[in-house]
Protein backbone atom coordinates (compact mmCIF):
# COMPACT_ATOMS: atom_id res chain seq x y z
CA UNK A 1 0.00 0.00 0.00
CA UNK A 2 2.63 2.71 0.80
CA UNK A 3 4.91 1.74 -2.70
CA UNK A 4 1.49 2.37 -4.65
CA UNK A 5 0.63 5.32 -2.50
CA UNK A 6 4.21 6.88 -3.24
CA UNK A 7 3.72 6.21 -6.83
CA UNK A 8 0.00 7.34 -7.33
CA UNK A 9 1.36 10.27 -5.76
CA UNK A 10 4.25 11.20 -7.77
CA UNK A 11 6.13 11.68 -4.70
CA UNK A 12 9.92 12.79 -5.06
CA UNK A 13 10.75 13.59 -1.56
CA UNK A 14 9.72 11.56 1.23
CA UNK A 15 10.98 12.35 4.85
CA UNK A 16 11.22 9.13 7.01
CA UNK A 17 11.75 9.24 10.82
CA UNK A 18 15.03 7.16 11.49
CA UNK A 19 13.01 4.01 13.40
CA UNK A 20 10.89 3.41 10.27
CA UNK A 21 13.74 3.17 8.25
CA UNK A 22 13.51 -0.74 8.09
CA UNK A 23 10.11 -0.61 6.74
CA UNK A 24 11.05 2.14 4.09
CA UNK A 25 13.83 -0.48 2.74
CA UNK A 26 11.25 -2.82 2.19
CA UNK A 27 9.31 -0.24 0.05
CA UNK A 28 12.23 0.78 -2.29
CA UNK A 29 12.57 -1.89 -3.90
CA UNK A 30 8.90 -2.05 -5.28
CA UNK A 31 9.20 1.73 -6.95
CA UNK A 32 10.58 1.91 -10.22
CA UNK A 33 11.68 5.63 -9.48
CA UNK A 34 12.86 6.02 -5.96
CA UNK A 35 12.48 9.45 -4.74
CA UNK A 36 14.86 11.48 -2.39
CA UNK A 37 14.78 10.38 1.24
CA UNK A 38 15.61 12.72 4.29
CA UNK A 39 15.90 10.84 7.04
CA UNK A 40 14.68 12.57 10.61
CA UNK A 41 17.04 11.71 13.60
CA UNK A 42 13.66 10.96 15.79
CA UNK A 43 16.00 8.28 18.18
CA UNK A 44 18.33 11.15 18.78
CA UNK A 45 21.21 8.92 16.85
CA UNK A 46 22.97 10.32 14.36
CA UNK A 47 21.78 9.31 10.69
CA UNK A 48 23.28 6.44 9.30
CA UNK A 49 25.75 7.03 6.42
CA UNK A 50 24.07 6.99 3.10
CA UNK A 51 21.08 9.16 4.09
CA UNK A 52 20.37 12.31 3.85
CA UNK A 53 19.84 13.99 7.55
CA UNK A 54 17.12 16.32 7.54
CA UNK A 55 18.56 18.49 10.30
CA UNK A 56 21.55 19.32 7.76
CA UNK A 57 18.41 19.63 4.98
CA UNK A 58 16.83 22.46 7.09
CA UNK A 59 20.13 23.96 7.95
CA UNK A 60 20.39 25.70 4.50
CA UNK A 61 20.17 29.36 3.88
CA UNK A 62 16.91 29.68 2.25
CA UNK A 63 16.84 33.69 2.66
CA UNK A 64 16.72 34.37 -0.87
CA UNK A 65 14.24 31.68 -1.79
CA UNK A 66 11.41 33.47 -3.57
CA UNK A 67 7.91 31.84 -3.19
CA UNK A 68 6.39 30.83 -6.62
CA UNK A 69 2.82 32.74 -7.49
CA UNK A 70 0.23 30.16 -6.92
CA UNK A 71 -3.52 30.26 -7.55
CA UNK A 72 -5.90 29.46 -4.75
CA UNK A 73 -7.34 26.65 -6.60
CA UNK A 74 -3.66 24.87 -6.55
CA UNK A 75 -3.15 21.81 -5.06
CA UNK A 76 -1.86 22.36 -1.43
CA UNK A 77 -1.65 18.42 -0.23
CA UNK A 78 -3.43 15.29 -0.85
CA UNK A 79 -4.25 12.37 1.93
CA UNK A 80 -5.48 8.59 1.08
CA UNK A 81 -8.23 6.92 2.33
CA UNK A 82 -7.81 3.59 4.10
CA UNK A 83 -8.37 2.07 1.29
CA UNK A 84 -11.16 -0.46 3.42
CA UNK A 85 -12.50 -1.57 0.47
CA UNK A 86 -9.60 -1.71 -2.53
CA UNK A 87 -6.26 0.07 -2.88
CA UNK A 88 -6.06 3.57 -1.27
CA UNK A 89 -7.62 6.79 -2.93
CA UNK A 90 -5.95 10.59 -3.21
CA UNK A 91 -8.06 13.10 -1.69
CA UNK A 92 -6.80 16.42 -2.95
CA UNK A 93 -7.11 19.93 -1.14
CA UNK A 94 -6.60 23.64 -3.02
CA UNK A 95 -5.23 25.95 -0.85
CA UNK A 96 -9.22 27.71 -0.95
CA UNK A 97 -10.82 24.82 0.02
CA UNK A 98 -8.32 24.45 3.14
CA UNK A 99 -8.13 28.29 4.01
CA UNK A 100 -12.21 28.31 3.90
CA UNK A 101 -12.38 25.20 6.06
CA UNK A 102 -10.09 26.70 8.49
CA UNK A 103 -11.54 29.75 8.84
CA UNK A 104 -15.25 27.83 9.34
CA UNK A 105 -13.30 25.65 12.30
CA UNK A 106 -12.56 28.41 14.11
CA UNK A 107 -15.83 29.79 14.18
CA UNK A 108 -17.22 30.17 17.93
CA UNK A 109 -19.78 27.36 17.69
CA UNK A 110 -17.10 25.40 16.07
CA UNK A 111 -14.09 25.06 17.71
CA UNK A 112 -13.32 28.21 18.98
CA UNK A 113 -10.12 27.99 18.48
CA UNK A 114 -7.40 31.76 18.93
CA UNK A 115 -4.28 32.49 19.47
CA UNK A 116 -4.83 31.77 23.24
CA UNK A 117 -5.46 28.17 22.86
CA UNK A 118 -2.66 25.43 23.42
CA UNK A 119 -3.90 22.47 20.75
CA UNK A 120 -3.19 19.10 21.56
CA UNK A 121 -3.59 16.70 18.16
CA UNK A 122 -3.86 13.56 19.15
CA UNK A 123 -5.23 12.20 15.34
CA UNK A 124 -1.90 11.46 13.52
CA UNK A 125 -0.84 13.63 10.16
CA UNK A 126 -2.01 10.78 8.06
CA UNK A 127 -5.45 10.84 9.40
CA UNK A 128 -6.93 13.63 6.77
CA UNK A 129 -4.20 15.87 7.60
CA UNK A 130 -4.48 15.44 11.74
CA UNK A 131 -8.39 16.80 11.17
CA UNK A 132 -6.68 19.98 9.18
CA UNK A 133 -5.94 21.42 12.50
CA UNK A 134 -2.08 22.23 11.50
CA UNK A 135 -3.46 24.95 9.59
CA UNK A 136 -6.18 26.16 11.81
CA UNK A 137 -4.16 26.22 14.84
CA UNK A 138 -1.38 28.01 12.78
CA UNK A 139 -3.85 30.78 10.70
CA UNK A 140 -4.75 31.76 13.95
CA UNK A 141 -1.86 31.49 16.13
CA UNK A 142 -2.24 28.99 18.82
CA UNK A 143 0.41 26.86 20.17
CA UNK A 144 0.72 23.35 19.01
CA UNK A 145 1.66 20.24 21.32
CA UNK A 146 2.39 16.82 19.42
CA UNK A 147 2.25 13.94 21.31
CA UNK A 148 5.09 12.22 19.58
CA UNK A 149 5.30 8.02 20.09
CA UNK A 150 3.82 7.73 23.52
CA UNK A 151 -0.04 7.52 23.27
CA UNK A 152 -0.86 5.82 26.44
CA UNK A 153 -3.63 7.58 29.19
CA UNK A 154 -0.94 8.74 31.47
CA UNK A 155 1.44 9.91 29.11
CA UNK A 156 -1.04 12.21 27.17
CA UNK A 157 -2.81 13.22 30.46
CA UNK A 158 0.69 14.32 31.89
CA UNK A 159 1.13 16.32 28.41
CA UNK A 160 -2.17 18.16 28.49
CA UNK A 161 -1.69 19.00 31.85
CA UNK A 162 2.12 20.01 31.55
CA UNK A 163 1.33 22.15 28.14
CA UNK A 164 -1.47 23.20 29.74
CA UNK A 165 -3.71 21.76 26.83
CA UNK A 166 -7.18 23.43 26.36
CA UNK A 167 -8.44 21.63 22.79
CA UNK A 168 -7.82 18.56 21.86
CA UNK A 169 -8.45 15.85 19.06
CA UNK A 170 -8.28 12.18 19.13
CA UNK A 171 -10.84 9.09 18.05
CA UNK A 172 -13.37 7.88 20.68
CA UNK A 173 -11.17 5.24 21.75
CA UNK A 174 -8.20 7.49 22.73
CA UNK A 175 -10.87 9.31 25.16
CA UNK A 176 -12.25 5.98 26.33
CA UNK A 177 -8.83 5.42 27.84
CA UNK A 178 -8.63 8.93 29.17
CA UNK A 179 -11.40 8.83 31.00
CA UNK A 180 -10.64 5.41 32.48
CA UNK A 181 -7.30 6.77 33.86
CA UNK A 182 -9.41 9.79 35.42
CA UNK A 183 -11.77 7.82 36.94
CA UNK A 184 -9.45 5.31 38.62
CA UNK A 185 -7.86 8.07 40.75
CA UNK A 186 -4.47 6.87 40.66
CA UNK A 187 -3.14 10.55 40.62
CA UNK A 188 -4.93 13.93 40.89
CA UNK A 189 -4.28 15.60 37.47
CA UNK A 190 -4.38 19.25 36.76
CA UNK A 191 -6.31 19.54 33.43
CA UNK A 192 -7.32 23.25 32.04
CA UNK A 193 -10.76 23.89 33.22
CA UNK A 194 -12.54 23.35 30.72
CA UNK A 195 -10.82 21.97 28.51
CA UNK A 196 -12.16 21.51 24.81
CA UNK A 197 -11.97 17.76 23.31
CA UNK A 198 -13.38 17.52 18.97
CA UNK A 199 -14.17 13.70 18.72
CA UNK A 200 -14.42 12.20 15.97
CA UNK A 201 -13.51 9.07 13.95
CA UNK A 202 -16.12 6.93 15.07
CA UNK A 203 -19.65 7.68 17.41
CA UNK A 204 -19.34 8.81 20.46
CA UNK A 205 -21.47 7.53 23.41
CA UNK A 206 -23.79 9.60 25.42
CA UNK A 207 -21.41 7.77 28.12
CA UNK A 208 -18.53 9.06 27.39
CA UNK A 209 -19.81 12.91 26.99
CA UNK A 210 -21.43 12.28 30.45
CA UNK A 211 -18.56 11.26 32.24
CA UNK A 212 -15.84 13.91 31.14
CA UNK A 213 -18.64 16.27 31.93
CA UNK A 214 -18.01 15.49 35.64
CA UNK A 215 -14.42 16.05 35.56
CA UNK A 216 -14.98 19.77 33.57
CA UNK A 217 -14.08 18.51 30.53
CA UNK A 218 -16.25 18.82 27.16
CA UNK A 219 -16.42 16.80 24.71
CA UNK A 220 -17.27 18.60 20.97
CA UNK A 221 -18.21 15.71 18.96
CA UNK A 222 -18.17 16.02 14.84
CA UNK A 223 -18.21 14.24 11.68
CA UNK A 224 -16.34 14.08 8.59
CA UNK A 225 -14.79 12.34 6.03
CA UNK A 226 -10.75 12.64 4.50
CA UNK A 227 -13.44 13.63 1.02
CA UNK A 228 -14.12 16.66 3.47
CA UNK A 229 -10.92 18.15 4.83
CA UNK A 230 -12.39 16.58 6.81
CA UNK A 231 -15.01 18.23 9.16
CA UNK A 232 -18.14 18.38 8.19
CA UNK A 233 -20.42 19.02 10.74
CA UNK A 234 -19.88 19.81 14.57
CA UNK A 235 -22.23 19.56 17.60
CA UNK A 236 -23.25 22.57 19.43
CA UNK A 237 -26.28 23.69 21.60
CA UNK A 238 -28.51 25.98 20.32
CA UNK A 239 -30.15 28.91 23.12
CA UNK A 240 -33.37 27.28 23.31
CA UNK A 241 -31.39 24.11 24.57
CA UNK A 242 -29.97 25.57 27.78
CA UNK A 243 -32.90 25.45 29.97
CA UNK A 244 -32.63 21.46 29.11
CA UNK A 245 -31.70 18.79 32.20
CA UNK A 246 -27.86 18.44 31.72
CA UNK A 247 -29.26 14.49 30.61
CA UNK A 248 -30.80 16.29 27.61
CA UNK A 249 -28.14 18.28 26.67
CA UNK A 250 -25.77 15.66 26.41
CA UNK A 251 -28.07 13.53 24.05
CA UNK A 252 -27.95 16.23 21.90
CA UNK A 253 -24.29 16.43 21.75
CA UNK A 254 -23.95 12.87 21.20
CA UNK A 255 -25.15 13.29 18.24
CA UNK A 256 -23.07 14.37 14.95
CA UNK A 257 -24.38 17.44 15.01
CA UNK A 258 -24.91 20.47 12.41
CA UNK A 259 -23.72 20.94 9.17
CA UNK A 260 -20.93 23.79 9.18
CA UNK A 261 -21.21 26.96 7.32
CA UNK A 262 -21.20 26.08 3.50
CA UNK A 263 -21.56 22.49 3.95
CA UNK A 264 -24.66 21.10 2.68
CA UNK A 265 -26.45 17.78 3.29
CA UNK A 266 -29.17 15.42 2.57
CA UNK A 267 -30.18 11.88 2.53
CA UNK A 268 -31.44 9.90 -0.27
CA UNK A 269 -33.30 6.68 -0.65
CA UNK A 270 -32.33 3.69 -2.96
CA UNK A 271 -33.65 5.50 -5.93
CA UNK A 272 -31.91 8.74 -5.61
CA UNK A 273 -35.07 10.43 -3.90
CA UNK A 274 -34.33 13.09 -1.10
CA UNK A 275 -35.77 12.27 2.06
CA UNK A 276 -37.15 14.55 4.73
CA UNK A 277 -35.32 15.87 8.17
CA UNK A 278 -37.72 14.20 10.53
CA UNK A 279 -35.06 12.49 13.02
CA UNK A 280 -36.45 8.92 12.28
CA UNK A 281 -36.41 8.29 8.78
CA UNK A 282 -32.44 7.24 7.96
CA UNK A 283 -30.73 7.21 4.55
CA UNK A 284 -27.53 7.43 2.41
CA UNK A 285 -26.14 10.66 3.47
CA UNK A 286 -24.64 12.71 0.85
CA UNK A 287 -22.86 16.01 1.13
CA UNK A 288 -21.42 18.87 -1.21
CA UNK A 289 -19.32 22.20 -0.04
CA UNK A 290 -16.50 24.35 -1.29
CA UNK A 291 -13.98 21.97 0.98
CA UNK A 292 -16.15 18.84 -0.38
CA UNK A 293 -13.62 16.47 -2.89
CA UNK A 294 -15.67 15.58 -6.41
CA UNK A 295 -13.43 12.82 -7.63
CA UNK A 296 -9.80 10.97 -6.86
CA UNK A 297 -6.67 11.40 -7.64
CA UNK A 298 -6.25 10.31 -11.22
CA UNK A 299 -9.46 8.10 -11.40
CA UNK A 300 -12.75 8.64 -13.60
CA UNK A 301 -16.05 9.91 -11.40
CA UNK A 302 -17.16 6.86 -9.95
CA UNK A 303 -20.95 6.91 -9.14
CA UNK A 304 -20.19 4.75 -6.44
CA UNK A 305 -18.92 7.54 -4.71
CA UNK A 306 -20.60 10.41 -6.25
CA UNK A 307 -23.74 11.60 -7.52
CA UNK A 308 -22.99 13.84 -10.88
CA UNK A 309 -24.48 16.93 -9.65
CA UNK A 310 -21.70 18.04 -6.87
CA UNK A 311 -23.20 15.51 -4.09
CA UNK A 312 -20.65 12.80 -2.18
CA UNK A 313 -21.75 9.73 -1.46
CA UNK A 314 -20.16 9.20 2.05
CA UNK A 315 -21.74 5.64 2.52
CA UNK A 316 -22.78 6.37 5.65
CA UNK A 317 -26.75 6.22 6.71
CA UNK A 318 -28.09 8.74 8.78
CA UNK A 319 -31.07 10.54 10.07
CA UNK A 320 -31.18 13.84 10.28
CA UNK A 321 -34.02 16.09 12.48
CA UNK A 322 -36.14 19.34 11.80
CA UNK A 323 -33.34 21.43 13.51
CA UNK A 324 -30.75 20.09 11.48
CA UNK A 325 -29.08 17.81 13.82
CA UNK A 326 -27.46 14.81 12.20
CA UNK A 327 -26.90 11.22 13.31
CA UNK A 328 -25.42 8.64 12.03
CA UNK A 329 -27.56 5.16 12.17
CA UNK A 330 -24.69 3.25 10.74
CA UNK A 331 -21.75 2.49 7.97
CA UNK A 332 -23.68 0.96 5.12
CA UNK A 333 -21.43 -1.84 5.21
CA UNK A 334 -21.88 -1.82 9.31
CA UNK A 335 -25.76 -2.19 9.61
CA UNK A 336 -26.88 -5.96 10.56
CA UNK A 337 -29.95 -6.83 8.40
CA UNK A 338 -31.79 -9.47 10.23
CA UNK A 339 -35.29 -11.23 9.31
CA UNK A 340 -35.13 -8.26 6.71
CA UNK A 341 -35.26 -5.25 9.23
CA UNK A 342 -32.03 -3.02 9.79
CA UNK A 343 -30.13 -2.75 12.72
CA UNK A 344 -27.65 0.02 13.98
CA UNK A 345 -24.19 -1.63 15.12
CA UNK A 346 -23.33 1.88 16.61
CA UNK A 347 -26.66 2.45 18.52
CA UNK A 348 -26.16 -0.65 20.29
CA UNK A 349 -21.96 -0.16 20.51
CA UNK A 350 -23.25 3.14 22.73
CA UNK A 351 -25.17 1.36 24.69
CA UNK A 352 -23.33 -1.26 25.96
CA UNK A 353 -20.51 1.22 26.83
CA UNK A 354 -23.03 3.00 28.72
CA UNK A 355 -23.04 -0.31 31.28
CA UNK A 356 -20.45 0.95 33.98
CA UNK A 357 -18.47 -2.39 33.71
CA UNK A 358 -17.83 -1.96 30.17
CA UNK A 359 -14.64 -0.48 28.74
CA UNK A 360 -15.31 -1.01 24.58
CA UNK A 361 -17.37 -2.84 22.62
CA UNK A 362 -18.16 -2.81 18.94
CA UNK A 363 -21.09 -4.66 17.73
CA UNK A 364 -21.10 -6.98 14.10
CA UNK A 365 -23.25 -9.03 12.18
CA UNK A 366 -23.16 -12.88 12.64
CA UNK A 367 -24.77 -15.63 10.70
CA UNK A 368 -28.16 -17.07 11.81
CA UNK A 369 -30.10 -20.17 10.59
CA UNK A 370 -33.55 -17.86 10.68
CA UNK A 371 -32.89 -14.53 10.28
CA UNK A 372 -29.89 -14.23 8.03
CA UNK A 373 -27.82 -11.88 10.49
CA UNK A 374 -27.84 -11.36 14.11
CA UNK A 375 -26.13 -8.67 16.69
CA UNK A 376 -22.33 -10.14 18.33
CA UNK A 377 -21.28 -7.79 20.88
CA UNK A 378 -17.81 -8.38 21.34
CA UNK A 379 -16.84 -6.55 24.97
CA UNK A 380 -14.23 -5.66 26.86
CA UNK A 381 -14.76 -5.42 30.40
CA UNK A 382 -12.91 -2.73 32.66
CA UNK A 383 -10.20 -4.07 35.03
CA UNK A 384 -11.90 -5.61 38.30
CA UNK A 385 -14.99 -5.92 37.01
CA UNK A 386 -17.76 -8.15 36.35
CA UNK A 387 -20.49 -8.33 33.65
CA UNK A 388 -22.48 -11.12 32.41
CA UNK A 389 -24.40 -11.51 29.19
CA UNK A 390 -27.46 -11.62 30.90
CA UNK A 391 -26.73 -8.26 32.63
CA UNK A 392 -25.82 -6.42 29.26
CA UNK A 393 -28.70 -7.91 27.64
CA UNK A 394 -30.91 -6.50 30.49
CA UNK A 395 -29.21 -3.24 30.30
CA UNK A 396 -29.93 -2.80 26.16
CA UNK A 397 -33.63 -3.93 26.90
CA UNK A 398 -34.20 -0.97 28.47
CA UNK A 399 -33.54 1.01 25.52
CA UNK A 400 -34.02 -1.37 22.39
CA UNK A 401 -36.62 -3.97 21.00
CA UNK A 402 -36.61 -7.40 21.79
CA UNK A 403 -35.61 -8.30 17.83
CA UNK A 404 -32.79 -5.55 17.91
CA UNK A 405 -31.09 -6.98 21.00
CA UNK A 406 -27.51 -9.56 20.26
CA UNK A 407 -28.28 -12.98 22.12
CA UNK A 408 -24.50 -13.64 21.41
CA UNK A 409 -21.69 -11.82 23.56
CA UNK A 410 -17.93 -12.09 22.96
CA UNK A 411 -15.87 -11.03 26.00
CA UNK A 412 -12.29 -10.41 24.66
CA UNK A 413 -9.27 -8.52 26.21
CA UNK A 414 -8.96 -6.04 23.59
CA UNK A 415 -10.44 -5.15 20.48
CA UNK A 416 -8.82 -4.58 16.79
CA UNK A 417 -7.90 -1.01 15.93
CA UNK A 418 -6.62 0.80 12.89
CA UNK A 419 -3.83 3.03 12.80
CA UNK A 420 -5.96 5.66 13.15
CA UNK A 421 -7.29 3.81 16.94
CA UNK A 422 -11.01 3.16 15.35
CA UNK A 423 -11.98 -0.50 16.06
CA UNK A 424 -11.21 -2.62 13.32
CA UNK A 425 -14.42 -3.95 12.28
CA UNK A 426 -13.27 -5.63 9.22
CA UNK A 427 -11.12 -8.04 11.25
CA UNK A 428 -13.49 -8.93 13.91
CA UNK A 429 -15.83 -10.06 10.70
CA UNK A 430 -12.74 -12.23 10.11
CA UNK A 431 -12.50 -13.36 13.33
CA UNK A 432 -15.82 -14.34 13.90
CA UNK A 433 -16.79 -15.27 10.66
CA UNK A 434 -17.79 -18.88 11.40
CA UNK A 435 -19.76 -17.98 14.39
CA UNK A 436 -23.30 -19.00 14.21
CA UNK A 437 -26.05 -16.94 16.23
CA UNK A 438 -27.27 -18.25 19.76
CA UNK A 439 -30.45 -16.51 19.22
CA UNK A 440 -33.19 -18.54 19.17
CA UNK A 441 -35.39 -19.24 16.11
């Protein structure tokens, strides 16, 4: 994947950090023209011979370099997809479409984000350009932490609190973690008050909202795409919300939230036909926008992925109310269709991290004699303690009907991730793909 991304690319530089130099030897050989490697000391040994040191390439006396005139509709990067479902594809940004995104982040109901703010991006630079918040943090100033190798709870709670963090990104999972290390008490940290947290990635439970909240700590959870800079919409409360219980509130902000200035969405039935903002009825959720990609990289418009008339196809399936609020029912390739009704993997992944004995869980479709496909929820319990099948399956009953409930629980000690920390649902298919439902017919 990374020789054909380096050649679908064009690439002729490529700067490699000194401990991934093994794995970049094993690339070389599959390009037919190698480009120029710079080598970044990141061990703090000097570079081996035969490689260019990128301290030594910065050290040069560019004073007299004169920028080239560009046009705003340039190309100012590019960033693959994960390529989930074939080889990777090149998501190119203009320098408009990433000034205008920028701009929108900052935007008060946004992020917020000035010159006071310390930013914290846990998301790596791969990951649709770490959320594009290089260049928002820098148009407007603010200081920039990066967390470098060490992603564990303590060591990114000790660098909020020692950079005196006050927004930061990361993947539900990342917070998960966070909040576990809070909660256990093992030492009193000294976060920001109020401290600012955009999630995104994945869905983030009501759960996990509610119990930062307690600590002072916000969670700002959003949606996007690498096709859309990537934010595309961003949950905030509206005036007529603040008289709500705190309960109330927080269901609101659990979900996806609003489209951002310029952005514009719909959903669409099978046939193409827009459907209406009522909060129930769920469909393929399309979107268009000045920071909204219209094709690949060097590949024909595929209708796969886009409509012909400006709309993206995110294959996602959503809902979306009369105030605008957005929430995503499921991946397309993620809902569970059993005895020929559709159910949501992530509605039920919320809910069982909503039990207080439950760490993660992601939910996937098994086979079943009867119905086709049932509900596995695979779960990892917190350390020390106990939760039966019985008791989740209690728990979800309060909230779901009888036929949407998973008979069939996995108890595992951790769950798959991808580089970017989502849970790997593709391999837990794999894993699990001989299971047969429990459920009874």
């Amino acid at each position: 994947d990374l020789a054909y991304i380096v050649a679908d690319a064009d690439d002729r530089v490529v700067i490699v950090d000194d401990v991934l130099l093994p794995l970049w030897q094993k690339v070389l050989p599959l390009l037919t023209t190698p480009p120029r490697t710079i080598v970044l000391p990141f061990t703090g040994q000097p570079v081996a011979a035969g490689w260019e040191s990128y301290e030594e390439f910065i050290a040069k006396d560019a004073t007299t370099y004169v920028y080239p005139e560009q046009d705003e509709n340039e190309a100012m990067g590019m960033c693959y997809t994960s390529g989930t479902t074939g080889r990777p594809k090149g998501v190119v940004y203009s320098h408009r479409s990433m000034v205008l995104h920028a701009i929108t982040n900052c935007l008060p109901d946004c992020l917020a984000l000035s010159a006071h703010d310390s930013v914290l991006a846990v998301t790596p630079m791969f990951h649709a350009n770490s959320w594009a918040m290089p260049f928002s943090a820098t148009m407007v100033g603010a200081k920039q932490v990066l967390p470098g190798p060490h992603l564990g709870a303590d060591d990114l709670l000790e660098l909020m609190q020692d950079e005196a963090v006050s927004l930061a990104l990361g993947v539900p999972t990342i917070w998960m973690m966070i909040l576990q290390a809070l909660e256990s008490a093992k030492r009193p940290w000294r976060l920001k008050p109020h401290m600012r947290m955009m999630v995104g990635g994945a869905a983030v439970p009501q759960s996990l909202i509610a119990g930062f909240d307690k600590f002072d700590l916000h969670i700002k959870h959003g949606w996007g795409m690498t096709e859309l800079s990537p934010v595309g919409t961003l949950a905030w409360l509206k005036p007529e919300h603040e008289a709500l219980p705190l309960a109330a509130q927080q269901q609101i902000r659990a979900r996806q939230g609003i489209a951002l200035p310029l952005v514009e969405l719909r959903i669409v039935d099978e046939a193409g036909r827009e459907l209406p903002w009522d909060g129930t009825t769920v469909g393929e959720l399309q979107a268009r926008g000045p920071w909204v990609t219209g094709a690949y990289h060097g590949l024909p418009a595929d209708p796969g992925s886009f409509s012909g008339d400006g709309w993206l196809r995110t294959g996602d399936v959503a809902s979306i109310d009369p105030e605008g609020y957005m929430k995503i029912a499921d991946r397309s390739k993620d809902l569970i269709k059993s005895g020929g009704e559709w159910i949501s993997s992530v509605d039920l992944e919320n809910a069982v991290m909503g039990h207080p004995a439950v760490a993660e869980a992601a939910v996937i479709a098994v086979k079943h004699p009867k119905w086709d496909e049932r509900p596995l929820a695979v779960v990892v319990v917190k350390p020390g303690k106990e939760v039966s099948a019985a008791e989740l399956r209690a728990h979800l009953a309060k909230s779901f009907a009888k036929w949407q409930l998973p008979d069939d629980y996995a108890f595992v000690e951790v769950l798959p991730r991808t580089s970017t920390g989502k849970f790997q649902k593709t391999k837990l298919r794999s894993q699990f793909t001989d299971y047969v439902s429990l459920t009874p017919s």
